[in-house]
PDB file of N, CA and C in Angstrom:
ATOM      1  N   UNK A   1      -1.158 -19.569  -9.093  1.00  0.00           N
ATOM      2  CA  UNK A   1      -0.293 -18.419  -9.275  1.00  0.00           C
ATOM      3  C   UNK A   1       0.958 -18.868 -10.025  1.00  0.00           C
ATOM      4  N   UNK A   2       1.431 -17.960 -10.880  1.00  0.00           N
ATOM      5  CA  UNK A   2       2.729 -18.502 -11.517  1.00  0.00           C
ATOM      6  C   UNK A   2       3.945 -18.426 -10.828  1.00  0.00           C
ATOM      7  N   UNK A   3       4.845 -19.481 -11.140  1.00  0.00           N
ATOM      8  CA  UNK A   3       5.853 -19.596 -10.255  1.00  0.00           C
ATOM      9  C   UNK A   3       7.071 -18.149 -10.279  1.00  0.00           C
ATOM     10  N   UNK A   4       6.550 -18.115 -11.099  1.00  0.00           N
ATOM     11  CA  UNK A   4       7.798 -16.607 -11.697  1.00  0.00           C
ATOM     12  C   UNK A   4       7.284 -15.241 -10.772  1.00  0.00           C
ATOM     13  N   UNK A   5       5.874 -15.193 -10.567  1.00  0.00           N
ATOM     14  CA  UNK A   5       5.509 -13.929  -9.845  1.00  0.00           C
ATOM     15  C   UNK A   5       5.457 -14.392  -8.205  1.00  0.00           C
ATOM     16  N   UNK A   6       5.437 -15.594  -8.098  1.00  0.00           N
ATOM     17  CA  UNK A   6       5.550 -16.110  -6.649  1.00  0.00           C
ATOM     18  C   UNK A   6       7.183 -15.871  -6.662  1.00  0.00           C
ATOM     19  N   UNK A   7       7.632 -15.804  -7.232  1.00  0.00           N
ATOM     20  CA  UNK A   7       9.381 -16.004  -6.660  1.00  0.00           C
ATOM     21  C   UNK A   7      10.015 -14.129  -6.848  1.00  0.00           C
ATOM     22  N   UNK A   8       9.512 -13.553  -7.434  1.00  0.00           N
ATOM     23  CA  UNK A   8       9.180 -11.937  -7.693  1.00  0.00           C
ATOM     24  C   UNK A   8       8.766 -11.197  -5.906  1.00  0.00           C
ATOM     25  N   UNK A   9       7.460 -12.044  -5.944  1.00  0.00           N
ATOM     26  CA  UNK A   9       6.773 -11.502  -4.406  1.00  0.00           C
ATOM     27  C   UNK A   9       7.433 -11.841  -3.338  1.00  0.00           C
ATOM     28  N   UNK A  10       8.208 -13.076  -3.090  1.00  0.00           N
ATOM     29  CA  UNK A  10       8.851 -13.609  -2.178  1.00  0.00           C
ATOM     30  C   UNK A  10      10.519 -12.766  -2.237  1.00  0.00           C
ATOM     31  N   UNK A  11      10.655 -12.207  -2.973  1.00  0.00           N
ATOM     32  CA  UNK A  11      11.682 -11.588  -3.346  1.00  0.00           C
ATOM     33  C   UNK A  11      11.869 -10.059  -2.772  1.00  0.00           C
ATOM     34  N   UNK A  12      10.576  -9.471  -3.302  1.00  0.00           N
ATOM     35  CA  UNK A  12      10.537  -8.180  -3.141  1.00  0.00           C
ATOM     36  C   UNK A  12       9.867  -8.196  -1.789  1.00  0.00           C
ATOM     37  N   UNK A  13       9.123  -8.990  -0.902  1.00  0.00           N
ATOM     38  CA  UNK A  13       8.980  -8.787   0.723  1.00  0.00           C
ATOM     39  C   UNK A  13      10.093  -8.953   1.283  1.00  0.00           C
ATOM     40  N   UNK A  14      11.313  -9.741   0.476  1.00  0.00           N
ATOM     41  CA  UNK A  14      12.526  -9.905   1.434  1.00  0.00           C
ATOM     42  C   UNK A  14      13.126  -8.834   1.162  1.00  0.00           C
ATOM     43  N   UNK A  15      13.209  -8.273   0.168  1.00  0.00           N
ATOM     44  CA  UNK A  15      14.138  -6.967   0.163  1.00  0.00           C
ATOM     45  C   UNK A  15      13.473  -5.313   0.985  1.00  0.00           C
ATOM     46  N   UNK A  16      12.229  -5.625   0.796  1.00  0.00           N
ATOM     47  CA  UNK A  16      11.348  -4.604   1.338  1.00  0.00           C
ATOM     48  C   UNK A  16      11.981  -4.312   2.955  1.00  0.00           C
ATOM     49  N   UNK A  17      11.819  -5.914   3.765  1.00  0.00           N
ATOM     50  CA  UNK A  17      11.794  -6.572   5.168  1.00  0.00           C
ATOM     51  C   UNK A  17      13.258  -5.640   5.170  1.00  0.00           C
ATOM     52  N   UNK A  18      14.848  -6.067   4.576  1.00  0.00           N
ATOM     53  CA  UNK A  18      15.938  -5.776   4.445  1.00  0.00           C
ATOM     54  C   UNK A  18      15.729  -4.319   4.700  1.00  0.00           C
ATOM     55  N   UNK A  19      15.340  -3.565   3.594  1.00  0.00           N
ATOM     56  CA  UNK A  19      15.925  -2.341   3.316  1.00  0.00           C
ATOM     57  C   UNK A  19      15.388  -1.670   4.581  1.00  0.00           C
ATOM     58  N   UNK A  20      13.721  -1.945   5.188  1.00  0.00           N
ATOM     59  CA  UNK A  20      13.434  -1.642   5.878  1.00  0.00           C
ATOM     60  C   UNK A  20      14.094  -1.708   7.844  1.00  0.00           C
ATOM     61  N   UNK A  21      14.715  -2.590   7.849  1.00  0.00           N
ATOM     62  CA  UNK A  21      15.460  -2.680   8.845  1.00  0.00           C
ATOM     63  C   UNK A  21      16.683  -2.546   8.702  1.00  0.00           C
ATOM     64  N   UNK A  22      17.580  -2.546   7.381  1.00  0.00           N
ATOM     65  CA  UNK A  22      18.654  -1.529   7.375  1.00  0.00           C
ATOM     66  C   UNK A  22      18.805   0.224   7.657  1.00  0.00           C
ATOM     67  N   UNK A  23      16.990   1.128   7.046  1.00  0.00           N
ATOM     68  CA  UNK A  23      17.320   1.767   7.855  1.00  0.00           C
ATOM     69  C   UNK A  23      17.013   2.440   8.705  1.00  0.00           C
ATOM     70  N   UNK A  24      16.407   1.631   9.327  1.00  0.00           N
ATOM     71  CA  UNK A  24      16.124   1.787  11.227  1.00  0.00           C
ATOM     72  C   UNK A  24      17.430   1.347  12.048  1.00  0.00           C
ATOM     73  N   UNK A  25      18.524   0.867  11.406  1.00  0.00           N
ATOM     74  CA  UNK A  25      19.303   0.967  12.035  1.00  0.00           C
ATOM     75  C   UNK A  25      20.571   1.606  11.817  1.00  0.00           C
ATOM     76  N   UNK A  26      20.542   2.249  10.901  1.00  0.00           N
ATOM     77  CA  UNK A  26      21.552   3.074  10.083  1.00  0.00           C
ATOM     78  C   UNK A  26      22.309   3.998  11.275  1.00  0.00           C
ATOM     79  N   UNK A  27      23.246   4.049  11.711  1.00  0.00           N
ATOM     80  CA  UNK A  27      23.801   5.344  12.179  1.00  0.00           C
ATOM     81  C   UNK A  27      24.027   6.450  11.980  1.00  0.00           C
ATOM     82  N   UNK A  28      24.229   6.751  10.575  1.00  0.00           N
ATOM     83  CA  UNK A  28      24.413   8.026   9.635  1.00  0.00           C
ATOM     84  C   UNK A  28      23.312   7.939   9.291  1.00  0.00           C
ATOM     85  N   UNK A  29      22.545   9.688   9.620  1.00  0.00           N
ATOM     86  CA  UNK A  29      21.512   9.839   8.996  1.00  0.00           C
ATOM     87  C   UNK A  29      21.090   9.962   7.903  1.00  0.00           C
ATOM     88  N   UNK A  30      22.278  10.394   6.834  1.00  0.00           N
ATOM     89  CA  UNK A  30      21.917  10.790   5.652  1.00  0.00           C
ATOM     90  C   UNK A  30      21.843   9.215   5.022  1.00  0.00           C
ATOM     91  N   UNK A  31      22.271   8.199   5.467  1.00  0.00           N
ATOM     92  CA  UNK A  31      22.519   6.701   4.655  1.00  0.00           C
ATOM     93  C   UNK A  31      20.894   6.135   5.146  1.00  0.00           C
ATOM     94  N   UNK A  32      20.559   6.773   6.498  1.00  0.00           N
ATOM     95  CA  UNK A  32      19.172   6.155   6.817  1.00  0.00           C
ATOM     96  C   UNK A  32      17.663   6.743   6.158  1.00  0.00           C
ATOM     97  N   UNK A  33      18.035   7.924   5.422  1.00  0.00           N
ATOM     98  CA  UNK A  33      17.370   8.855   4.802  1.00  0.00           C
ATOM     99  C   UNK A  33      17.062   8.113   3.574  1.00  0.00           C
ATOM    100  N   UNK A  34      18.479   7.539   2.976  1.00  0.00           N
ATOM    101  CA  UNK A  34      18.657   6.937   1.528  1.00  0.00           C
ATOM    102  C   UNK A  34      17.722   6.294   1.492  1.00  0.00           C
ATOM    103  N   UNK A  35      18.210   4.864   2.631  1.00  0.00           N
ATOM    104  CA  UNK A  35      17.329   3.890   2.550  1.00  0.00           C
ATOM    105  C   UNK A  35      16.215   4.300   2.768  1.00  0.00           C
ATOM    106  N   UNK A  36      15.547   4.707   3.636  1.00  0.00           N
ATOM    107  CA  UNK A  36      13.925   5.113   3.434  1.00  0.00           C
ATOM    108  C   UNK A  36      13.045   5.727   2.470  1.00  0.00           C
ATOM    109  N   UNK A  37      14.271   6.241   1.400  1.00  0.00           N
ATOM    110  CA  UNK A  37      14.051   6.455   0.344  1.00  0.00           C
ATOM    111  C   UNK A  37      13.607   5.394  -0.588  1.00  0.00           C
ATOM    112  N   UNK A  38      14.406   4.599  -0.808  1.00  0.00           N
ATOM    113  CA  UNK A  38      14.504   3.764  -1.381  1.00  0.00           C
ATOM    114  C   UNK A  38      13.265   1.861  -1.019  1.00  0.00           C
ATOM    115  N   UNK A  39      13.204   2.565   0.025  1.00  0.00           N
ATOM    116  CA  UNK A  39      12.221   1.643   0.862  1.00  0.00           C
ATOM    117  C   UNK A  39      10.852   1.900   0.489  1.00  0.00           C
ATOM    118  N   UNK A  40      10.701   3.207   0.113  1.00  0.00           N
ATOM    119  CA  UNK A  40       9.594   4.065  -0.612  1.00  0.00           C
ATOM    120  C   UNK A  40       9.322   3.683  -1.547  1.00  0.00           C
ATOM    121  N   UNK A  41      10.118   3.484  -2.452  1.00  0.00           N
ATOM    122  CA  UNK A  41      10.265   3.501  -3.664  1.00  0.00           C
ATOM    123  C   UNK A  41       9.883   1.810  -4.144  1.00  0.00           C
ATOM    124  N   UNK A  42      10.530   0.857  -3.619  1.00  0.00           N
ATOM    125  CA  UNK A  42       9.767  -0.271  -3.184  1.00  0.00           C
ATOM    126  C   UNK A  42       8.681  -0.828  -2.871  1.00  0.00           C
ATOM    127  N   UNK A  43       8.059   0.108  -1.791  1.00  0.00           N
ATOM    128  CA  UNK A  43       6.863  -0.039  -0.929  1.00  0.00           C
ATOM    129  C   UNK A  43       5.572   0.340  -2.451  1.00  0.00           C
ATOM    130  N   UNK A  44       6.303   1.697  -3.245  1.00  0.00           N
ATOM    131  CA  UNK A  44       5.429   2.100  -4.464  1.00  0.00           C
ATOM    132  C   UNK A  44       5.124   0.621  -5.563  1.00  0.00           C
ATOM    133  N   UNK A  45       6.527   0.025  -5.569  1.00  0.00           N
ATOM    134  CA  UNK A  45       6.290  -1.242  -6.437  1.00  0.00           C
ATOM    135  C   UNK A  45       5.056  -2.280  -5.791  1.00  0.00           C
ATOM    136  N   UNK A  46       5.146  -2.137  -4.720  1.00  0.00           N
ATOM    137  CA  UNK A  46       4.736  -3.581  -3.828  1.00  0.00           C
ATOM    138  C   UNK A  46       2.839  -3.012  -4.376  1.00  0.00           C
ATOM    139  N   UNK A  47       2.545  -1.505  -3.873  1.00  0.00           N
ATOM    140  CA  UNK A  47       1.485  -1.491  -4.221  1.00  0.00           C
ATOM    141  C   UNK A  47       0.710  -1.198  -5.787  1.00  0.00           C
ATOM    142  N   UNK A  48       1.957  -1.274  -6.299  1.00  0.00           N
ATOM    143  CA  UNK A  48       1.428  -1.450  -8.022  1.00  0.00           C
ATOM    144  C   UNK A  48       1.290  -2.765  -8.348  1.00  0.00           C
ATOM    145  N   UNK A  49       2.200  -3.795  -7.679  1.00  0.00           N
ATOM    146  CA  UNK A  49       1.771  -5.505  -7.976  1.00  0.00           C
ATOM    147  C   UNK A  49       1.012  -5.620  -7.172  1.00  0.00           C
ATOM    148  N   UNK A  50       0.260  -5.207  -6.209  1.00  0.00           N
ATOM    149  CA  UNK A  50      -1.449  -5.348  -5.265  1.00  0.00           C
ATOM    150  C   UNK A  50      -2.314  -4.820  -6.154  1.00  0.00           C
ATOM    151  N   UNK A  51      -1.936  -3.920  -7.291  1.00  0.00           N
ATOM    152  CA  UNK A  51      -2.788  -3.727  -8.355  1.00  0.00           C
ATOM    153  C   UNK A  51      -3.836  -2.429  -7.410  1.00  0.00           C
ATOM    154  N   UNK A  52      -2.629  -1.305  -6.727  1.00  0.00           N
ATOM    155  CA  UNK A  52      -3.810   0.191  -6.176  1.00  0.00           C
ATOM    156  C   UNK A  52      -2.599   0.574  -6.400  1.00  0.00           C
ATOM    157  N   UNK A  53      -2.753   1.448  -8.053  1.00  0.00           N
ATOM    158  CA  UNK A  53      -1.869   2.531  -8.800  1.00  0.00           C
ATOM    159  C   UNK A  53      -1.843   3.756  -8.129  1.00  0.00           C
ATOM    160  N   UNK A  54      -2.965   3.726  -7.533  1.00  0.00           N
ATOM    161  CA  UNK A  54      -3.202   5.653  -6.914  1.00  0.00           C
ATOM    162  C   UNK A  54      -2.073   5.127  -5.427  1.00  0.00           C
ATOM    163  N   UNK A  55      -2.640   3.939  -4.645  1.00  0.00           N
ATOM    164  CA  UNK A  55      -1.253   4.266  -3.615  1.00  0.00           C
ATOM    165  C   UNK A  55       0.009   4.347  -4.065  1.00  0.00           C
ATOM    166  N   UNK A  56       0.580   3.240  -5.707  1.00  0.00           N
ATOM    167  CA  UNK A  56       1.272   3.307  -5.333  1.00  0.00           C
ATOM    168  C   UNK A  56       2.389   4.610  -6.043  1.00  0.00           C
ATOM    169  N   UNK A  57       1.314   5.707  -6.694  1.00  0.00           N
ATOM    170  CA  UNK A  57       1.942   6.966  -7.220  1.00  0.00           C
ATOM    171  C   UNK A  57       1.610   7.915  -5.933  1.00  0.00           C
ATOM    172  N   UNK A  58       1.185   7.697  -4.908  1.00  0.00           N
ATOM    173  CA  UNK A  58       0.883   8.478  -4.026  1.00  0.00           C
ATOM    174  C   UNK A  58       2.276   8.401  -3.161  1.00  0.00           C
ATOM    175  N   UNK A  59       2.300   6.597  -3.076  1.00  0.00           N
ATOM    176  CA  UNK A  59       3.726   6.473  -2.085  1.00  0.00           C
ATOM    177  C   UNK A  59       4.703   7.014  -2.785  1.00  0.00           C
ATOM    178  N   UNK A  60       5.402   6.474  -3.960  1.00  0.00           N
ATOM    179  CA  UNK A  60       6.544   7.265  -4.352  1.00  0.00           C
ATOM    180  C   UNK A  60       6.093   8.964  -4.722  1.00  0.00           C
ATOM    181  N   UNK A  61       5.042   9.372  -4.667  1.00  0.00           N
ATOM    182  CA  UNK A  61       5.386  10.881  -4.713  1.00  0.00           C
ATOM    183  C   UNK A  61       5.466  11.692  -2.873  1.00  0.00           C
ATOM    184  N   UNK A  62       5.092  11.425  -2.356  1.00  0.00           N
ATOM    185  CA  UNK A  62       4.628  12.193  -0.843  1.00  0.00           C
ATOM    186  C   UNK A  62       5.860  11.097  -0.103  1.00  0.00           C
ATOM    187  N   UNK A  63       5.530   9.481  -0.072  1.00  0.00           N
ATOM    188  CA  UNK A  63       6.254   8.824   0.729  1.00  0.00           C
ATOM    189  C   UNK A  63       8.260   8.682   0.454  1.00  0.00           C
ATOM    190  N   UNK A  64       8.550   8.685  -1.017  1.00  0.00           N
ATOM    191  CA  UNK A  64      10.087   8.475  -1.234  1.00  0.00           C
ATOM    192  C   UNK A  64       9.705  10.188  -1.833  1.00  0.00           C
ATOM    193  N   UNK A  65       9.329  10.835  -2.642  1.00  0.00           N
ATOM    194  CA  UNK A  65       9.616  11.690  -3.218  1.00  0.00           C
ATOM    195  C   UNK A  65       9.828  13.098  -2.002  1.00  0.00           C
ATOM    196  N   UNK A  66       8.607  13.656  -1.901  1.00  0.00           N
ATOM    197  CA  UNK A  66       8.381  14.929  -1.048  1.00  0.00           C
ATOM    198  C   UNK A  66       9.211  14.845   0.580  1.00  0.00           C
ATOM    199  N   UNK A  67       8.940  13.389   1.009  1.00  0.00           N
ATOM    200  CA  UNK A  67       9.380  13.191   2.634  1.00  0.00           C
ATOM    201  C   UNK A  67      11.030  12.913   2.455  1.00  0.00           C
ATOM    202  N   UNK A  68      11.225  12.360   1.346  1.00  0.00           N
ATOM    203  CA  UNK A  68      12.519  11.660   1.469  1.00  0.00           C
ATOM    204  C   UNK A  68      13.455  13.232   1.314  1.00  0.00           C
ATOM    205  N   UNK A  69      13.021  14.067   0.765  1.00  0.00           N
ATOM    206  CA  UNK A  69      13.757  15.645   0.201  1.00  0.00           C
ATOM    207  C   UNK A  69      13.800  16.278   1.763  1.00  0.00           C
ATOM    208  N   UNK A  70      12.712  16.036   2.772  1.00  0.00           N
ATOM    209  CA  UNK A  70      12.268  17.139   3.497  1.00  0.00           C
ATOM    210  C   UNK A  70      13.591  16.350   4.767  1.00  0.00           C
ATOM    211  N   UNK A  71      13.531  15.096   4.825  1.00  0.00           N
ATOM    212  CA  UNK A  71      14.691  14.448   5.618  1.00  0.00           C
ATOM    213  C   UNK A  71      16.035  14.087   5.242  1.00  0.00           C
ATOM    214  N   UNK A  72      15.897  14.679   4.078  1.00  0.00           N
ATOM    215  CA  UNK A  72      17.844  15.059   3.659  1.00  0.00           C
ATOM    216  C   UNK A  72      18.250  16.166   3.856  1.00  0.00           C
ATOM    217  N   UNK A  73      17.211  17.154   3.897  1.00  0.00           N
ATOM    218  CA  UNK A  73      17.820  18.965   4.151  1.00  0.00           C
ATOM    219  C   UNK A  73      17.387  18.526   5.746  1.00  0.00           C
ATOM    220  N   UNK A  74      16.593  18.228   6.667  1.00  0.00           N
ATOM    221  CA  UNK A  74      16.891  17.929   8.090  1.00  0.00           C
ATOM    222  C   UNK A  74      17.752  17.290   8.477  1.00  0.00           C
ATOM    223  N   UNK A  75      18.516  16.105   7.796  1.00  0.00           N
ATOM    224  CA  UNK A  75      19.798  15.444   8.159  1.00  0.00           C
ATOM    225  C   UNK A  75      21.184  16.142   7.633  1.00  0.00           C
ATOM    226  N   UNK A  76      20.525  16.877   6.368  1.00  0.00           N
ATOM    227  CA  UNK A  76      21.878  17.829   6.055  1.00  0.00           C
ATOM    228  C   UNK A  76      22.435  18.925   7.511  1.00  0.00           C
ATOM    229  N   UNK A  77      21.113  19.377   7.553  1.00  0.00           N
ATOM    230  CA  UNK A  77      21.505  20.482   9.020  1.00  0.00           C
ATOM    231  C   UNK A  77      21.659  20.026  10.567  1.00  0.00           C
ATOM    232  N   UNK A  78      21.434  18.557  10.520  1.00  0.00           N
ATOM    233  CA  UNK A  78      22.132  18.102  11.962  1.00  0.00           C
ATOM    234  C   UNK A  78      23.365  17.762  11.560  1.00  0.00           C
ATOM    235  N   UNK A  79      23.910  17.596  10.267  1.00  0.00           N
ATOM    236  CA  UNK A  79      24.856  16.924  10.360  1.00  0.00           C
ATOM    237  C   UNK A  79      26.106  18.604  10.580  1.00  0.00           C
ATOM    238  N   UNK A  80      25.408  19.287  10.024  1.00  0.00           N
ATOM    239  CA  UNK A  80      26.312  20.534  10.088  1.00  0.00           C
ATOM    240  C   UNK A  80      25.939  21.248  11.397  1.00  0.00           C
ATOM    241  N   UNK A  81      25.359  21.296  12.183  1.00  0.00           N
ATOM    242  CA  UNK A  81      25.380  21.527  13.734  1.00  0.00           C
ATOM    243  C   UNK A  81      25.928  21.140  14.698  1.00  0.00           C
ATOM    244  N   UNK A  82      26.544  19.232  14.007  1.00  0.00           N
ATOM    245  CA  UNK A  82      27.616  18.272  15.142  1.00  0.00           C
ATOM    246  C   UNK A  82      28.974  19.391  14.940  1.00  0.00           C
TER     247      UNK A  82
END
């Protein structure tokens, strides 16, 4: 394996690992929304370098795209109910 895509993969599981437990622990929902957004959006990369294009246009459309919209207007309206 080349050293450049080994240091890429080792890279992007650490940031994946990160973003992913930044936000499970987020206090503000709308910042924990982001990140899971964005964790999505990641998770889409991870399965385009596994080389399965359909997951990984499936994840960023349904997983960061459609879910990430449907839990910002649900965190928008708890936040306006506190």
């Amino acid at each position: 394996m080349n050293p450049l895509l080994l240091g890429f993969d080792i890279l992007l599981s650490t940031t994946l690992l990160g973003l992913a437990l930044a936000a499970l622990t987020s206090r503000e929902p709308r910042r924990g929304v982001i990140l899971f957004i964005a964790f999505g959006l990641l998770l889409a990369l991870v399965w385009a370098r596994l080389r399965a294009p359909d997951l990984a246009l499936a994840e960023a459309a349904i997983g960061a795209g459609l879910a990430g919209a449907l839990m910002l207007s649900a965190a928008r309206r708890a936040v306006r109910r506190r």
